[in-house]
PDB file of N, CA and C in Angstrom:
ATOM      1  N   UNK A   1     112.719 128.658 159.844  1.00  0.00           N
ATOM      2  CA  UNK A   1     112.610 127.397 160.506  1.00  0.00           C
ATOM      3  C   UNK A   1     111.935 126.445 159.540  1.00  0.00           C
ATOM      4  N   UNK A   2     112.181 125.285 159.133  1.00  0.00           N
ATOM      5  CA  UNK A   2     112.233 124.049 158.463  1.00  0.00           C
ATOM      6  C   UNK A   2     111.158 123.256 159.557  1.00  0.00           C
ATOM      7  N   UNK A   3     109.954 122.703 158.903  1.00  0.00           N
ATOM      8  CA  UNK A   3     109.311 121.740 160.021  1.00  0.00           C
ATOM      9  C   UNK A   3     108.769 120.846 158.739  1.00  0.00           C
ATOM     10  N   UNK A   4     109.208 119.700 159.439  1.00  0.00           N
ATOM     11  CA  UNK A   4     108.203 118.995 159.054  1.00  0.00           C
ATOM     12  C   UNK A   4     107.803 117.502 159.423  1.00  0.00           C
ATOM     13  N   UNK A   5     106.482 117.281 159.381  1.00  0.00           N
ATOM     14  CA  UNK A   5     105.372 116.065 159.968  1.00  0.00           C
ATOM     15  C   UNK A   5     105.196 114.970 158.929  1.00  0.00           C
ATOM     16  N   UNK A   6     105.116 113.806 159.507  1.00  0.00           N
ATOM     17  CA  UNK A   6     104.298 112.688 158.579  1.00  0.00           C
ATOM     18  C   UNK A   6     102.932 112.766 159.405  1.00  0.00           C
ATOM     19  N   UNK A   7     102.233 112.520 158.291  1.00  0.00           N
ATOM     20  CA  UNK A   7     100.620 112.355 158.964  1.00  0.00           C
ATOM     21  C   UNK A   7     100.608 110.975 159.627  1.00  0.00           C
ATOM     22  N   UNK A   8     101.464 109.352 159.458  1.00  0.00           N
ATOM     23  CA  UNK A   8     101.312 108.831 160.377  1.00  0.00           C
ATOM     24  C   UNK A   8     102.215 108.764 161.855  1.00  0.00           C
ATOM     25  N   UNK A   9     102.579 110.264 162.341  1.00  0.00           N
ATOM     26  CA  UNK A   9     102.762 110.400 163.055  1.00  0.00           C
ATOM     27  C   UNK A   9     102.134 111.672 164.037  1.00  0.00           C
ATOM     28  N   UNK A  10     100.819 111.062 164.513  1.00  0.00           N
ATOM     29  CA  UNK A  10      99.955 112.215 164.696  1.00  0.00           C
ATOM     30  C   UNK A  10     100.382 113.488 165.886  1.00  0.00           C
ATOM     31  N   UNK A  11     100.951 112.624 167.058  1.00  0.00           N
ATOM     32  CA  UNK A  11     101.414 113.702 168.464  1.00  0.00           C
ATOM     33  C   UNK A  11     102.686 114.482 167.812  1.00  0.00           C
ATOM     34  N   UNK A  12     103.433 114.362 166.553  1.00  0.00           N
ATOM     35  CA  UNK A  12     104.124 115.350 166.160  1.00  0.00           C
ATOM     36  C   UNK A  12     103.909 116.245 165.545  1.00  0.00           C
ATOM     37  N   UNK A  13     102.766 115.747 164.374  1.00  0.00           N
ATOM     38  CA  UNK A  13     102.339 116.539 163.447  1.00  0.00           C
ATOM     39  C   UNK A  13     101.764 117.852 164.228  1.00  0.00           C
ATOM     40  N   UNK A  14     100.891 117.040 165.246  1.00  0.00           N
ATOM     41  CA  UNK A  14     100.302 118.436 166.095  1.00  0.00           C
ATOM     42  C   UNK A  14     101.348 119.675 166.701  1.00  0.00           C
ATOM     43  N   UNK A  15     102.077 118.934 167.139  1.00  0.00           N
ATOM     44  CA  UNK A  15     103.310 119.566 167.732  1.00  0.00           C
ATOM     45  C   UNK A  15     103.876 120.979 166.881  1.00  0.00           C
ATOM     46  N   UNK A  16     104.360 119.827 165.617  1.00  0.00           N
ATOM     47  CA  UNK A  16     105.032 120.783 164.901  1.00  0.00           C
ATOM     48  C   UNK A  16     104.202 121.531 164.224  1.00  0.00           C
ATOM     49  N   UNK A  17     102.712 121.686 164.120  1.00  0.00           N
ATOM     50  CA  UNK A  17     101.701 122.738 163.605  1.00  0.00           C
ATOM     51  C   UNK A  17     101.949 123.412 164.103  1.00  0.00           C
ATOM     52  N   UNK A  18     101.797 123.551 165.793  1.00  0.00           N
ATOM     53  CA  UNK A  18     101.389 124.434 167.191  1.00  0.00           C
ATOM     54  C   UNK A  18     102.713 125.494 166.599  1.00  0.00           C
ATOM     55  N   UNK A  19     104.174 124.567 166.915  1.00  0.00           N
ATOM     56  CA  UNK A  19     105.712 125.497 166.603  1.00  0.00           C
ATOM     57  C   UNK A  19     105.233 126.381 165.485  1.00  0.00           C
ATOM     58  N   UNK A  20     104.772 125.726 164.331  1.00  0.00           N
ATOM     59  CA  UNK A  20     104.960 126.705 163.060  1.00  0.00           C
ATOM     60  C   UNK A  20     104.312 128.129 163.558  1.00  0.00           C
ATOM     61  N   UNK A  21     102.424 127.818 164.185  1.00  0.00           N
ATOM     62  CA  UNK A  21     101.919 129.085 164.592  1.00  0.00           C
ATOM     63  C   UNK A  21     102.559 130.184 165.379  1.00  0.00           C
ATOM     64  N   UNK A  22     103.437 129.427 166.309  1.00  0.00           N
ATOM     65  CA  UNK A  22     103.788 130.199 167.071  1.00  0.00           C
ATOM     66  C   UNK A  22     105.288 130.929 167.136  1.00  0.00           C
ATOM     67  N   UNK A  23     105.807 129.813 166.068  1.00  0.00           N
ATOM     68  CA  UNK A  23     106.965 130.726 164.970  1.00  0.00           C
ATOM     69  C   UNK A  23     106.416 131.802 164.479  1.00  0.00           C
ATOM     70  N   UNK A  24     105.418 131.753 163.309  1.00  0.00           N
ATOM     71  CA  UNK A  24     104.875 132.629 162.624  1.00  0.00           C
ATOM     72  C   UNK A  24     104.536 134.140 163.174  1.00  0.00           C
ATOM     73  N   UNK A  25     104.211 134.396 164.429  1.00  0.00           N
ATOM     74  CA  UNK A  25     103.240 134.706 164.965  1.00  0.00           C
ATOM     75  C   UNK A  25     104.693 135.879 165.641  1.00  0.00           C
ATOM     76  N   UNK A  26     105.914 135.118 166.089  1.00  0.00           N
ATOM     77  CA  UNK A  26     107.030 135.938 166.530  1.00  0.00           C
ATOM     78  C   UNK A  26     107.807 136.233 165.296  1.00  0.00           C
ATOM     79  N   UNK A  27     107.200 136.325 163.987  1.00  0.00           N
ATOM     80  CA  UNK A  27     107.975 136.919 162.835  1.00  0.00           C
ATOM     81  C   UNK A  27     108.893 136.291 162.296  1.00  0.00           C
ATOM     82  N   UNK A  28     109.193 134.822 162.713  1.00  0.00           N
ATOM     83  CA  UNK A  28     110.184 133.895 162.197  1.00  0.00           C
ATOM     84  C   UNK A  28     109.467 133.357 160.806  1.00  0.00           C
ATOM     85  N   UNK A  29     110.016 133.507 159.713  1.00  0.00           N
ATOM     86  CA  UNK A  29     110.215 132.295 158.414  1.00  0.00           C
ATOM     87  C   UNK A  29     110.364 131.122 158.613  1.00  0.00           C
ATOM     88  N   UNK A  30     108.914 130.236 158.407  1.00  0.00           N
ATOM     89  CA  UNK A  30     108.519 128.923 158.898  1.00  0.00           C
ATOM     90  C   UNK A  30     108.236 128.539 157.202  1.00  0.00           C
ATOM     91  N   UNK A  31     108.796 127.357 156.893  1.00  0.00           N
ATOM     92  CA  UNK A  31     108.429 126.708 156.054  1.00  0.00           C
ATOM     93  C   UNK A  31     107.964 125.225 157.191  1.00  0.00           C
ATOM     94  N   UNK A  32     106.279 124.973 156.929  1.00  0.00           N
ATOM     95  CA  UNK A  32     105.602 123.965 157.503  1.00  0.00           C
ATOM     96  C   UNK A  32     105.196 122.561 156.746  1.00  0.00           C
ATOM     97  N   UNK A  33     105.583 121.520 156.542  1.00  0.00           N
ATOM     98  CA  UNK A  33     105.497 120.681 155.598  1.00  0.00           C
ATOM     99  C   UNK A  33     104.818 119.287 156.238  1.00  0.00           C
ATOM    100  N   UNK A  34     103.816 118.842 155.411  1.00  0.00           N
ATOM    101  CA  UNK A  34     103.214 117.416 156.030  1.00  0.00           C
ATOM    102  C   UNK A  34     102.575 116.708 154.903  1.00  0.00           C
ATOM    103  N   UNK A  35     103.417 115.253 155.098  1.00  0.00           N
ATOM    104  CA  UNK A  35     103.259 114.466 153.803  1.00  0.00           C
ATOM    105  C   UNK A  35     103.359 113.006 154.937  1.00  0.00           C
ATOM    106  N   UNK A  36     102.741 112.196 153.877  1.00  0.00           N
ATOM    107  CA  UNK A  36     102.699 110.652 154.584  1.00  0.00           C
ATOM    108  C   UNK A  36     103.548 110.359 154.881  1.00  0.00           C
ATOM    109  N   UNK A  37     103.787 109.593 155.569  1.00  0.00           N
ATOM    110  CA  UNK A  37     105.071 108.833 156.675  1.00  0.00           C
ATOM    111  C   UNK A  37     105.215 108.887 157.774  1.00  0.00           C
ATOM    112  N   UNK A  38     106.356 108.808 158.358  1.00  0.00           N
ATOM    113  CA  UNK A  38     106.431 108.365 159.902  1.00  0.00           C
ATOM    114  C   UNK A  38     107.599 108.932 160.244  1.00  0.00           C
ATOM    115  N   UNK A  39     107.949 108.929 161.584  1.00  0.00           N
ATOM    116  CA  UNK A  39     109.098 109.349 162.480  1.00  0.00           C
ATOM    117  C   UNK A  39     110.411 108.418 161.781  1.00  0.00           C
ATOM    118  N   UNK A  40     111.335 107.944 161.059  1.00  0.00           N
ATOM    119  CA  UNK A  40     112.191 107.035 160.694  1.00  0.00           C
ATOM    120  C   UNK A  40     113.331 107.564 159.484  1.00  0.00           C
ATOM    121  N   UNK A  41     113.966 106.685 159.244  1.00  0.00           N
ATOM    122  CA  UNK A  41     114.770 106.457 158.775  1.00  0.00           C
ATOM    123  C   UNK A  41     114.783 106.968 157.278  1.00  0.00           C
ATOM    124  N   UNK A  42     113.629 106.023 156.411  1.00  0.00           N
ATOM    125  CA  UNK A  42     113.236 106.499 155.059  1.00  0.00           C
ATOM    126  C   UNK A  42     112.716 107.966 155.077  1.00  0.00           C
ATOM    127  N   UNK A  43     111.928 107.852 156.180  1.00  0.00           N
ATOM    128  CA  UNK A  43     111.387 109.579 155.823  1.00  0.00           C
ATOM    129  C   UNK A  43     112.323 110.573 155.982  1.00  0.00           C
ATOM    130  N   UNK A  44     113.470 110.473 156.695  1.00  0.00           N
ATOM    131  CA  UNK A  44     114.047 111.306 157.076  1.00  0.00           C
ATOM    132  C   UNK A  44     115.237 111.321 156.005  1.00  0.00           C
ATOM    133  N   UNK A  45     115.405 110.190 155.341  1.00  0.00           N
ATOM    134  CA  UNK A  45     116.550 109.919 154.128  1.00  0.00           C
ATOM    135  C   UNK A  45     116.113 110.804 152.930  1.00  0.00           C
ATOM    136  N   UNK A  46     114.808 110.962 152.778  1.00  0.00           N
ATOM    137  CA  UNK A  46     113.805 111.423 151.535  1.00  0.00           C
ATOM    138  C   UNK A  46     113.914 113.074 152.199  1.00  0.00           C
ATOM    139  N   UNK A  47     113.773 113.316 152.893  1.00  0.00           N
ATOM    140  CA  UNK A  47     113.444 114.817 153.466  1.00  0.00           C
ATOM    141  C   UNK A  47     114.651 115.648 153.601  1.00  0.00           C
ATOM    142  N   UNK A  48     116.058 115.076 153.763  1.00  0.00           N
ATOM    143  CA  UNK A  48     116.810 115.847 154.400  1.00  0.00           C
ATOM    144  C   UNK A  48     117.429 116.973 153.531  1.00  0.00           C
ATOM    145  N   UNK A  49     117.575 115.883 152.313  1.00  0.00           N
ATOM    146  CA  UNK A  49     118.092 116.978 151.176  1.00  0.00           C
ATOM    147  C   UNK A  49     117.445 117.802 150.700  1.00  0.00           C
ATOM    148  N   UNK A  50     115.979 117.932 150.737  1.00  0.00           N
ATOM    149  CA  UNK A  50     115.266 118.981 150.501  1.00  0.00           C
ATOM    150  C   UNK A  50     115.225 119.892 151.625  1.00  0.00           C
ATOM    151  N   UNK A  51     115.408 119.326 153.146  1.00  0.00           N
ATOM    152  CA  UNK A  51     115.837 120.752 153.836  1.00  0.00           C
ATOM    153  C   UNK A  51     116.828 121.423 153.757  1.00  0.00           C
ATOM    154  N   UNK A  52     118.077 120.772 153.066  1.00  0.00           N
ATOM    155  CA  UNK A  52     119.578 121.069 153.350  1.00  0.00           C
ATOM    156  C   UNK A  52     119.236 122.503 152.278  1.00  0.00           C
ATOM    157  N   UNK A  53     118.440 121.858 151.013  1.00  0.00           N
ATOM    158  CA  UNK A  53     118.504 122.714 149.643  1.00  0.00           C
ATOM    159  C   UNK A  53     117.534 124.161 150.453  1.00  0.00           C
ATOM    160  N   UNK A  54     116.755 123.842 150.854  1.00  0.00           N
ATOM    161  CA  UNK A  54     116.116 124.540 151.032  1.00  0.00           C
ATOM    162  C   UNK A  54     116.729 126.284 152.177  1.00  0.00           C
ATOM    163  N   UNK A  55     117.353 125.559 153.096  1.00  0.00           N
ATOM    164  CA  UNK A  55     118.390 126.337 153.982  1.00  0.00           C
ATOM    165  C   UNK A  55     119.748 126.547 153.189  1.00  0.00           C
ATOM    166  N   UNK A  56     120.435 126.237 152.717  1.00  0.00           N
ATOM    167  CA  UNK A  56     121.385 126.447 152.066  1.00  0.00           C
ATOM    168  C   UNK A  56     122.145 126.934 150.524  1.00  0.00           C
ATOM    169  N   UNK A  57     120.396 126.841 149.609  1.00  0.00           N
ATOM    170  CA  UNK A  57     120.095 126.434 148.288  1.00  0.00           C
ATOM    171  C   UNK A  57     121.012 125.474 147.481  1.00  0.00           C
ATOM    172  N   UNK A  58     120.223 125.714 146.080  1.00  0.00           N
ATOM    173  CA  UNK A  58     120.418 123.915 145.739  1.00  0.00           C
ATOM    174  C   UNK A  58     121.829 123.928 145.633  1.00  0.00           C
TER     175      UNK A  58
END
């Protein structure tokens, strides 16, 4: 499982911490990631291809 938070988006970041633990915890492969930004457009333009690479490799 692929997560990831911008720190200025705080009620997700929490969110998606809580998922990772509780991924982790049922033996699922959590990659957990939190870098500046927000819920949008740019962040999600900047992020996607590193999840795609990341699930699919490069």
């Amino acid at each position: 499982m692929y997560l990831v938070a911008g720190t200025l988006e705080p009620f997700f970041l929490e969110n998606a911490a809580r998922w990772a633990v509780a991924l982790r915890d049922a033996g699922v492969d959590v990659v957990m990631t939190e870098r500046v930004g927000s819920h949008g457009g740019a962040f999600w333009r900047e992020e996607f291809p590193v999840m795609v690479s990341w699930a699919f490799g490069p």
